[in-house]
C-alpha atoms as a PDB file:
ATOM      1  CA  UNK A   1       0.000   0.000   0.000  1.00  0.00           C
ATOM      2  CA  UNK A   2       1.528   3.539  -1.105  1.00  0.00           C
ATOM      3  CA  UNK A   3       1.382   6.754   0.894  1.00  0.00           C
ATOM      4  CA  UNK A   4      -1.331   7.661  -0.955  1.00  0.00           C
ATOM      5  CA  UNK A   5      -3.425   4.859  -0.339  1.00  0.00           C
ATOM      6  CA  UNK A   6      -2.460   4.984   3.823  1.00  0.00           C
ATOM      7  CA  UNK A   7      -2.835   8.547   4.434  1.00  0.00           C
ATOM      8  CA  UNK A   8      -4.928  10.156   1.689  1.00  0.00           C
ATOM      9  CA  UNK A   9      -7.436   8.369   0.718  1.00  0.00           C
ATOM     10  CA  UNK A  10      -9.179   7.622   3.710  1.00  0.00           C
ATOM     11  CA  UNK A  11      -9.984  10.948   4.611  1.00  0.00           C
ATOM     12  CA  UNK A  12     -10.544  11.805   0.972  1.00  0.00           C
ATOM     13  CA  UNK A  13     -13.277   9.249   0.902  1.00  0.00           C
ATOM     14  CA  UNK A  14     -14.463  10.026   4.186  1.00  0.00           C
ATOM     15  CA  UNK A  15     -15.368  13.474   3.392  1.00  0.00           C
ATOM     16  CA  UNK A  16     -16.616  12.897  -0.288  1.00  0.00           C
ATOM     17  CA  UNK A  17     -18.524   9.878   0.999  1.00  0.00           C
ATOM     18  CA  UNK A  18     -20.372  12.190   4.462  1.00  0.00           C
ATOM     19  CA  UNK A  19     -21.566  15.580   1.948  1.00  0.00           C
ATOM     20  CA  UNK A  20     -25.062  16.957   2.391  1.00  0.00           C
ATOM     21  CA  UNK A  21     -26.740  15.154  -0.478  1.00  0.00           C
ATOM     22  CA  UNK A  22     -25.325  11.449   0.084  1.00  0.00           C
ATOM     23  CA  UNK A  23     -25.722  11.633   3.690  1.00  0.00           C
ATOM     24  CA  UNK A  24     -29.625  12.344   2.479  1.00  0.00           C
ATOM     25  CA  UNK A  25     -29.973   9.170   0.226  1.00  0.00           C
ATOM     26  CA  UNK A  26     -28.021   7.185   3.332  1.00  0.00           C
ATOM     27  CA  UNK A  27     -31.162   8.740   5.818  1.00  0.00           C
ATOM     28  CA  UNK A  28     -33.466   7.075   3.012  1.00  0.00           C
ATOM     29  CA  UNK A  29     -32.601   3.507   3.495  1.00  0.00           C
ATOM     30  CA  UNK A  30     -30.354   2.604   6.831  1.00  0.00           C
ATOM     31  CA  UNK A  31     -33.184   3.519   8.917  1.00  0.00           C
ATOM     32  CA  UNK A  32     -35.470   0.343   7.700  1.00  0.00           C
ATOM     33  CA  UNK A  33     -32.403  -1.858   8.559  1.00  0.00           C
ATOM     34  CA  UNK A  34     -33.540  -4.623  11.374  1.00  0.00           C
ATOM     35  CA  UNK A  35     -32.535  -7.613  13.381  1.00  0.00           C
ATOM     36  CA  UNK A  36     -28.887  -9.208  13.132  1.00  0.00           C
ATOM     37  CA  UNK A  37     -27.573  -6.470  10.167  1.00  0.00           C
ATOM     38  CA  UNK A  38     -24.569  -6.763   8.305  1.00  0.00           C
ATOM     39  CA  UNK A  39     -22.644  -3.435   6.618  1.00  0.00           C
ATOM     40  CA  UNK A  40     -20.425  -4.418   4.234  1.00  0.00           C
ATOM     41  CA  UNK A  41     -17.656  -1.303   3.967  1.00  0.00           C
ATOM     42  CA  UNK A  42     -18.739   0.656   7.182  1.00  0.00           C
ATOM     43  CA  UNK A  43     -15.869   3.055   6.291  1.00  0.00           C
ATOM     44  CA  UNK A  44     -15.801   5.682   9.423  1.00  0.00           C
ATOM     45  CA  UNK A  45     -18.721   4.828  10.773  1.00  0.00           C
ATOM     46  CA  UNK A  46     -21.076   7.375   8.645  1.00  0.00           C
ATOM     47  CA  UNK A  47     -24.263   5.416   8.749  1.00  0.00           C
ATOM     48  CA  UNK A  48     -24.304   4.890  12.591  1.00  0.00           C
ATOM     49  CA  UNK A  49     -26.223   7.503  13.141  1.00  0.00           C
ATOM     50  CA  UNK A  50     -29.000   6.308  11.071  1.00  0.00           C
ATOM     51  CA  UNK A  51     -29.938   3.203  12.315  1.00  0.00           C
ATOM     52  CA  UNK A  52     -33.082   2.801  14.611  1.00  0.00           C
ATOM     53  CA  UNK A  53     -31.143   1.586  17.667  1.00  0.00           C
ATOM     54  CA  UNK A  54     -34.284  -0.113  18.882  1.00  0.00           C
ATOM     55  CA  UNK A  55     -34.892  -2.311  15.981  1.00  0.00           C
ATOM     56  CA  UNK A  56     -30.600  -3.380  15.496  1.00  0.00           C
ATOM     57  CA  UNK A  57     -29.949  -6.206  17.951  1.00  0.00           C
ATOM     58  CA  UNK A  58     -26.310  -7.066  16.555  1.00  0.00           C
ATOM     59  CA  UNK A  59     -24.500  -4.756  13.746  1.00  0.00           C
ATOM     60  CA  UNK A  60     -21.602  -6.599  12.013  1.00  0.00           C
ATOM     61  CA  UNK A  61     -19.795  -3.830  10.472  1.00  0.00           C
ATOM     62  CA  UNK A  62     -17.188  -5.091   8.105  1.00  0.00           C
ATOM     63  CA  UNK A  63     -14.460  -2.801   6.469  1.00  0.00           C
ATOM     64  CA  UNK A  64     -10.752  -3.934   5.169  1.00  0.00           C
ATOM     65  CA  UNK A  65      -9.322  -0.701   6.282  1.00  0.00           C
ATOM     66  CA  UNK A  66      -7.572  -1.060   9.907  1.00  0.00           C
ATOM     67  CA  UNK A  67      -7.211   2.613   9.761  1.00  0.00           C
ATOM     68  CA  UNK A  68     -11.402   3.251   8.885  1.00  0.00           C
ATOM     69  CA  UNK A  69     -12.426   1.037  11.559  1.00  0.00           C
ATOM     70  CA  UNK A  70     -10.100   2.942  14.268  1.00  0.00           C
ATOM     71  CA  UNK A  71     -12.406   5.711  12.701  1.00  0.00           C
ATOM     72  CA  UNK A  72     -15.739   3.876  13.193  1.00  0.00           C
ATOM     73  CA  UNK A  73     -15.078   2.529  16.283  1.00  0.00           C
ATOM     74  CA  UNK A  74     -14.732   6.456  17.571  1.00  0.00           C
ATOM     75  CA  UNK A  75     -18.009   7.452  15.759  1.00  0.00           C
ATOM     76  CA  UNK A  76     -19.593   4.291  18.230  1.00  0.00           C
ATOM     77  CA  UNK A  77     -18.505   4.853  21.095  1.00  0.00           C
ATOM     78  CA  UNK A  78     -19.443   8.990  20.608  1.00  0.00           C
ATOM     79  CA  UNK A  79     -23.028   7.758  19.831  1.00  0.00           C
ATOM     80  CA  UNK A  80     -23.593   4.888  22.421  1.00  0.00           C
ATOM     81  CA  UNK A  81     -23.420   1.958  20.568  1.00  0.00           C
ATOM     82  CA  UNK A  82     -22.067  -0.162  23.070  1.00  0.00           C
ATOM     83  CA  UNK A  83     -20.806  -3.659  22.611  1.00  0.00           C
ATOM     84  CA  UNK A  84     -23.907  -3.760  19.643  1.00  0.00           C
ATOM     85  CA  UNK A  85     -21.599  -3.114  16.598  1.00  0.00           C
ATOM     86  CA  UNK A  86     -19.248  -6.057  16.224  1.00  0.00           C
ATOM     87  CA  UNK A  87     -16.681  -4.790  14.207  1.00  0.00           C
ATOM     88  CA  UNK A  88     -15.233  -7.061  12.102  1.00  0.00           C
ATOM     89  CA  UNK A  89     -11.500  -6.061   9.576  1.00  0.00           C
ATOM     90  CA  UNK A  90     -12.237  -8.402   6.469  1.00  0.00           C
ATOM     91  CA  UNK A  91     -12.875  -7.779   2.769  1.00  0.00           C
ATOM     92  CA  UNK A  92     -16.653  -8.307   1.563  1.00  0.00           C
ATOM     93  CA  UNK A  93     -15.350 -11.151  -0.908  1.00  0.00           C
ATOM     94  CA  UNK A  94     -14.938 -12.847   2.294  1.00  0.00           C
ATOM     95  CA  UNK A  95     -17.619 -12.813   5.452  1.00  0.00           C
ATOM     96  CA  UNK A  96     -16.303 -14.407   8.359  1.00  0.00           C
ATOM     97  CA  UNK A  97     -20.424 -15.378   9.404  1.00  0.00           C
ATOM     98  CA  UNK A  98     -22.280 -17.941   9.118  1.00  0.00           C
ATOM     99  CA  UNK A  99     -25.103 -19.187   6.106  1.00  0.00           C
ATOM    100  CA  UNK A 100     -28.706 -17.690   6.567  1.00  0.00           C
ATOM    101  CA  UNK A 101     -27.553 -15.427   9.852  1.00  0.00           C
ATOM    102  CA  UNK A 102     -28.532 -11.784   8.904  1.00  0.00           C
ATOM    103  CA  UNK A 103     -31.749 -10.243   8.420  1.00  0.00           C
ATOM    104  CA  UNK A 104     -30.252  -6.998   6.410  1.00  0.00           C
ATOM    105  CA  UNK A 105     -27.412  -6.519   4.692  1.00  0.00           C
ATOM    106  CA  UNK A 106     -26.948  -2.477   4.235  1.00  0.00           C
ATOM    107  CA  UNK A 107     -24.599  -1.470   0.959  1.00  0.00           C
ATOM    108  CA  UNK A 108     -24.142   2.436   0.913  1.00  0.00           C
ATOM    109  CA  UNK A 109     -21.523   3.606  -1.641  1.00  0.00           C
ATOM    110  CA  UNK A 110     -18.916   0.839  -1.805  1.00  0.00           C
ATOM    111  CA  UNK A 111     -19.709  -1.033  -4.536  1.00  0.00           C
ATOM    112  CA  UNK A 112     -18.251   1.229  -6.740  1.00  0.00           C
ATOM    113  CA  UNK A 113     -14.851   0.086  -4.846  1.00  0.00           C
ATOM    114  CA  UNK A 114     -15.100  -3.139  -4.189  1.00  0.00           C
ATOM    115  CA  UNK A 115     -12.711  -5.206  -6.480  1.00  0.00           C
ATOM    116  CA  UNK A 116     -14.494  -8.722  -6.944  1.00  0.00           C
ATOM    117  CA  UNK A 117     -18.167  -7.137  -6.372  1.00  0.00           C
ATOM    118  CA  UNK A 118     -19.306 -10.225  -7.687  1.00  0.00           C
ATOM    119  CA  UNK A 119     -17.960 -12.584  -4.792  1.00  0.00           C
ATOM    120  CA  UNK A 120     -19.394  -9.518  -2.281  1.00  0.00           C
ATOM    121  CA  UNK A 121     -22.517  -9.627  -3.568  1.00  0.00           C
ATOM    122  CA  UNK A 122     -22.272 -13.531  -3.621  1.00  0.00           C
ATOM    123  CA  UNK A 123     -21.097 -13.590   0.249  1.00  0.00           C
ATOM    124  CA  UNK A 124     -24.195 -11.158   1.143  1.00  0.00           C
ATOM    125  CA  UNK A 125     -26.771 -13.701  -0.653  1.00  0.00           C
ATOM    126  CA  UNK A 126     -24.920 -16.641   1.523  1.00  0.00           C
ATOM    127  CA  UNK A 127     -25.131 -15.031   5.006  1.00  0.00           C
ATOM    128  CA  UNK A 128     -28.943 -13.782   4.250  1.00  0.00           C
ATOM    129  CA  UNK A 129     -31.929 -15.178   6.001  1.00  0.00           C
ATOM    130  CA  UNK A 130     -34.249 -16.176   3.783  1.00  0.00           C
ATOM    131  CA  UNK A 131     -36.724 -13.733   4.312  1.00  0.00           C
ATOM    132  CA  UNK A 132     -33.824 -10.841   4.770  1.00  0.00           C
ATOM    133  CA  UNK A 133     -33.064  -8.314   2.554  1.00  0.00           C
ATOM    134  CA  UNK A 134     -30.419  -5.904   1.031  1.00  0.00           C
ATOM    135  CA  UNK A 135     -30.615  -2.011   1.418  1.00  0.00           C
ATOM    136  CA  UNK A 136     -28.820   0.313  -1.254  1.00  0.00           C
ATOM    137  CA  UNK A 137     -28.175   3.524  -2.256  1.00  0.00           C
ATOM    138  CA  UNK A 138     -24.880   3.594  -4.649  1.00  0.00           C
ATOM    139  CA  UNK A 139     -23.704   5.938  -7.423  1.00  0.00           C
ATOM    140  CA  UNK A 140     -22.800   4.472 -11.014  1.00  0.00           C
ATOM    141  CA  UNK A 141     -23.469   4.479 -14.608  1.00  0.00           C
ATOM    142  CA  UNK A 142     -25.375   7.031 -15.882  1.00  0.00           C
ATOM    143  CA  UNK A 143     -28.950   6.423 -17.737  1.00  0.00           C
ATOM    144  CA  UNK A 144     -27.614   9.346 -20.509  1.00  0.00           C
ATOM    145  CA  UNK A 145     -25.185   8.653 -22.661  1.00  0.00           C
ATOM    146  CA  UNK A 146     -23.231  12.058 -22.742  1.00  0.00           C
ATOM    147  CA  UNK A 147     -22.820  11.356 -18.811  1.00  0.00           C
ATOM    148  CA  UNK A 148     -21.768   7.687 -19.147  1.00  0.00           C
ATOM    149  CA  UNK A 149     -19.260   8.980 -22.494  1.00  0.00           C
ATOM    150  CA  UNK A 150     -17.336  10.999 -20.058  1.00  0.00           C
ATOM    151  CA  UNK A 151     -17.657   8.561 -17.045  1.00  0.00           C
ATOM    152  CA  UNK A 152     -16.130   5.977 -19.074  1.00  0.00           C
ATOM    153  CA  UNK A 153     -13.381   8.652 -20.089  1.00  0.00           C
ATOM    154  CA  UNK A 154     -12.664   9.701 -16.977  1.00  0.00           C
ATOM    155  CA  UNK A 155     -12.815   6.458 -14.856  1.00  0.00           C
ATOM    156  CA  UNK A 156      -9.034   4.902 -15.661  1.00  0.00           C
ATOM    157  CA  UNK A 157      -7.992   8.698 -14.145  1.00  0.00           C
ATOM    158  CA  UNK A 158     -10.658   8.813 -11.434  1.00  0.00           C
ATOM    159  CA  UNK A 159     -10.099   4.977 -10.173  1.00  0.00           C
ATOM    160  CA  UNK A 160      -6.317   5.277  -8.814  1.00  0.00           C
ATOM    161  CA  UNK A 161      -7.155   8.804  -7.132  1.00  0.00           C
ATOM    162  CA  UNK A 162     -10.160   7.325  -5.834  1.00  0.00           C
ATOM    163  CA  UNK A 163      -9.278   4.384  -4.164  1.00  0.00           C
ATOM    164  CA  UNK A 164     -10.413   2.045  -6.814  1.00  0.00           C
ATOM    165  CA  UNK A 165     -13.987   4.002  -7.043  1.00  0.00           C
ATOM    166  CA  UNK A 166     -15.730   2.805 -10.352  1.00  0.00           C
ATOM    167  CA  UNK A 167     -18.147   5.338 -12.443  1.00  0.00           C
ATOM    168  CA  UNK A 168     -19.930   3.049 -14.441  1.00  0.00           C
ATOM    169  CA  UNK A 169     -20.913   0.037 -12.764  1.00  0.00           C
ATOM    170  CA  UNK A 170     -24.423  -0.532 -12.774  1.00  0.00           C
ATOM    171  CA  UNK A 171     -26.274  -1.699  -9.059  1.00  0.00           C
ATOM    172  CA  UNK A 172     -29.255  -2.875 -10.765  1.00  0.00           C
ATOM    173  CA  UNK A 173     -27.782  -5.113 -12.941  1.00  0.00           C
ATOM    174  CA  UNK A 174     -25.267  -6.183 -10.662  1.00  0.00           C
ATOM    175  CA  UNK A 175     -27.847  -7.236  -7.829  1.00  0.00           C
ATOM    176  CA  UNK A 176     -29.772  -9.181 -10.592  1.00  0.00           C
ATOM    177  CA  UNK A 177     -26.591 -10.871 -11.953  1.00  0.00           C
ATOM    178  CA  UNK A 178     -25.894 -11.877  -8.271  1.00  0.00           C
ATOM    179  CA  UNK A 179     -29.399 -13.979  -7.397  1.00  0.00           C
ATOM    180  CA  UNK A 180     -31.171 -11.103  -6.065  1.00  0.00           C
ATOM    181  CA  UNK A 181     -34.724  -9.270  -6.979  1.00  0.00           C
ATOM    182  CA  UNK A 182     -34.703  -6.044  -7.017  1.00  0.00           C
ATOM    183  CA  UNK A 183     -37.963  -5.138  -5.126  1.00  0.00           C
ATOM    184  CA  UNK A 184     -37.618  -1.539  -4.964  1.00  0.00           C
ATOM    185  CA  UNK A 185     -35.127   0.775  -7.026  1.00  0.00           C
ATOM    186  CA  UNK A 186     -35.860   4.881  -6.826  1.00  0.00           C
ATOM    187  CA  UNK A 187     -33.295   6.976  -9.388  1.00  0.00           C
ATOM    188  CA  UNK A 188     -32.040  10.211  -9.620  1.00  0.00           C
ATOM    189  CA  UNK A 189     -29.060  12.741  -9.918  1.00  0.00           C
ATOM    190  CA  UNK A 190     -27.554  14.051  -6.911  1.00  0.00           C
ATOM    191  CA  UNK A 191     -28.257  17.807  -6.420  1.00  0.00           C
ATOM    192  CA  UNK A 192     -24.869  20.114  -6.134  1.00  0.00           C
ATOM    193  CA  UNK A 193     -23.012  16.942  -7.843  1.00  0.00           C
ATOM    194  CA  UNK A 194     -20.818  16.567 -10.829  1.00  0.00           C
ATOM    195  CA  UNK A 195     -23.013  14.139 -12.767  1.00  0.00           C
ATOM    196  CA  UNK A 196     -19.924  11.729 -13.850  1.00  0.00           C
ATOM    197  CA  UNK A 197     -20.515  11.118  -9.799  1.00  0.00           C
ATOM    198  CA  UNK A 198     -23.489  12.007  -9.020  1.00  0.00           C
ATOM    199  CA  UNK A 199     -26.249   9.494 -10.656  1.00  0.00           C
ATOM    200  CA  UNK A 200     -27.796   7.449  -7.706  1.00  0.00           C
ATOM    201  CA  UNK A 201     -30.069   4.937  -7.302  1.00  0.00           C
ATOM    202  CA  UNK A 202     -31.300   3.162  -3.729  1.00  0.00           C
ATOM    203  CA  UNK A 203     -33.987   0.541  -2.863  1.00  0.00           C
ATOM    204  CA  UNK A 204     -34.276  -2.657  -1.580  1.00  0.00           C
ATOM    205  CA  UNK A 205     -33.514  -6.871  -2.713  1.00  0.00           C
ATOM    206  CA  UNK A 206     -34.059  -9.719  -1.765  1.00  0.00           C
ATOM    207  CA  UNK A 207     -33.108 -13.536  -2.634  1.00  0.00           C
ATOM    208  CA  UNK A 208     -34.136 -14.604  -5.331  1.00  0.00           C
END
């Protein structure tokens, strides 16, 4: 891991990831999370704030970043978590829990960096109940194709500076291609947002 990488781009991504309009599509969905919950890329701990404390009885909050989870745990202990958030340092290709044992699984803005997204979203089918469900809200590829011309220009750039943050990957299609239904999926560009960043869509799946 470079300098970069270390000591830049996890406070880069902390403050892109925590401005006005995301945190607004992140108040959207984490709220409805309930029962034994799984985050996959809790980052610093943004979303903590958002769950309804009363419904979570075990957060598993996973993130590959030693240095984002000394963040997190911070953010948890300054809003009372507890010993309810288990953290736990492992990549999302990977969940260290067992078949069926989640009832939510809560992706906000991290498949877009997520290398293998397709063993993530693989692992989050596995450890769902079978009447669980995924919560989204993620940025990607653009429905308009003077938007996704200069996402696709721009990504090889954007990527490296970004910590591996894709602009054209498409959530829809990549829930579907992964054994889930999309039940719910709401669409829209990102007020006060370069568009190359800003298209957004956030809903709900379930097993297929």
């Amino acid at each position: 891991m470079g300098l970069w990488e270390k000591y830049v781009v996890p406070p880069l991504i902390s403050c892109a990831c925590s401005t006005k309009p995301i945190m607004k599509q992140r108040a959207k969905i984490v709220p409805k999370a309930r029962g034994r919950v799984l985050e996959i890329g809790c980052g610093s701990g943004t979303n903590f704030d958002y769950y309804a404390h009363n419904d979570i009885e075990t957060l598993y909050a996973l993130e590959p970043s030693g240095g984002m989870i000394k963040r997190a745990r911070k953010a948890a202990a300054e809003l009372g978590w507890g010993n309810r958030i288990d953290f736990i340092e492992a990549g999302a290709e990977a969940v260290p829990l067992d078949d069926a044992s989640v009832d939510t699984v809560v992706i906000t803005f991290v498949l877009c960096t997520i290398p293998d997204w397709e063993g993530a979203l693989k692992e989050a089918r596995r450890v769902l109940k079978p009447d669980g469900q995924v919560l989204f809200s993620e940025h990607g590829l653009a429905p308009d194709e003077g938007v996704a011309k200069w996402q696709r220009r721009i990504e090889p750039v954007w990527k490296p500076l970004a910590g591996g943050c894709h602009l054209t990957r498409d959530t829809g299609e990549m829930l579907k291609a992964a054994g889930f239904a999309v039940d719910e999926m709401d669409t829209m560009y990102l007020p006060n947002t370069p568009k190359i960043a800003g298209f957004c869509s956030w809903g709900s799946a379930r097993a297929a």
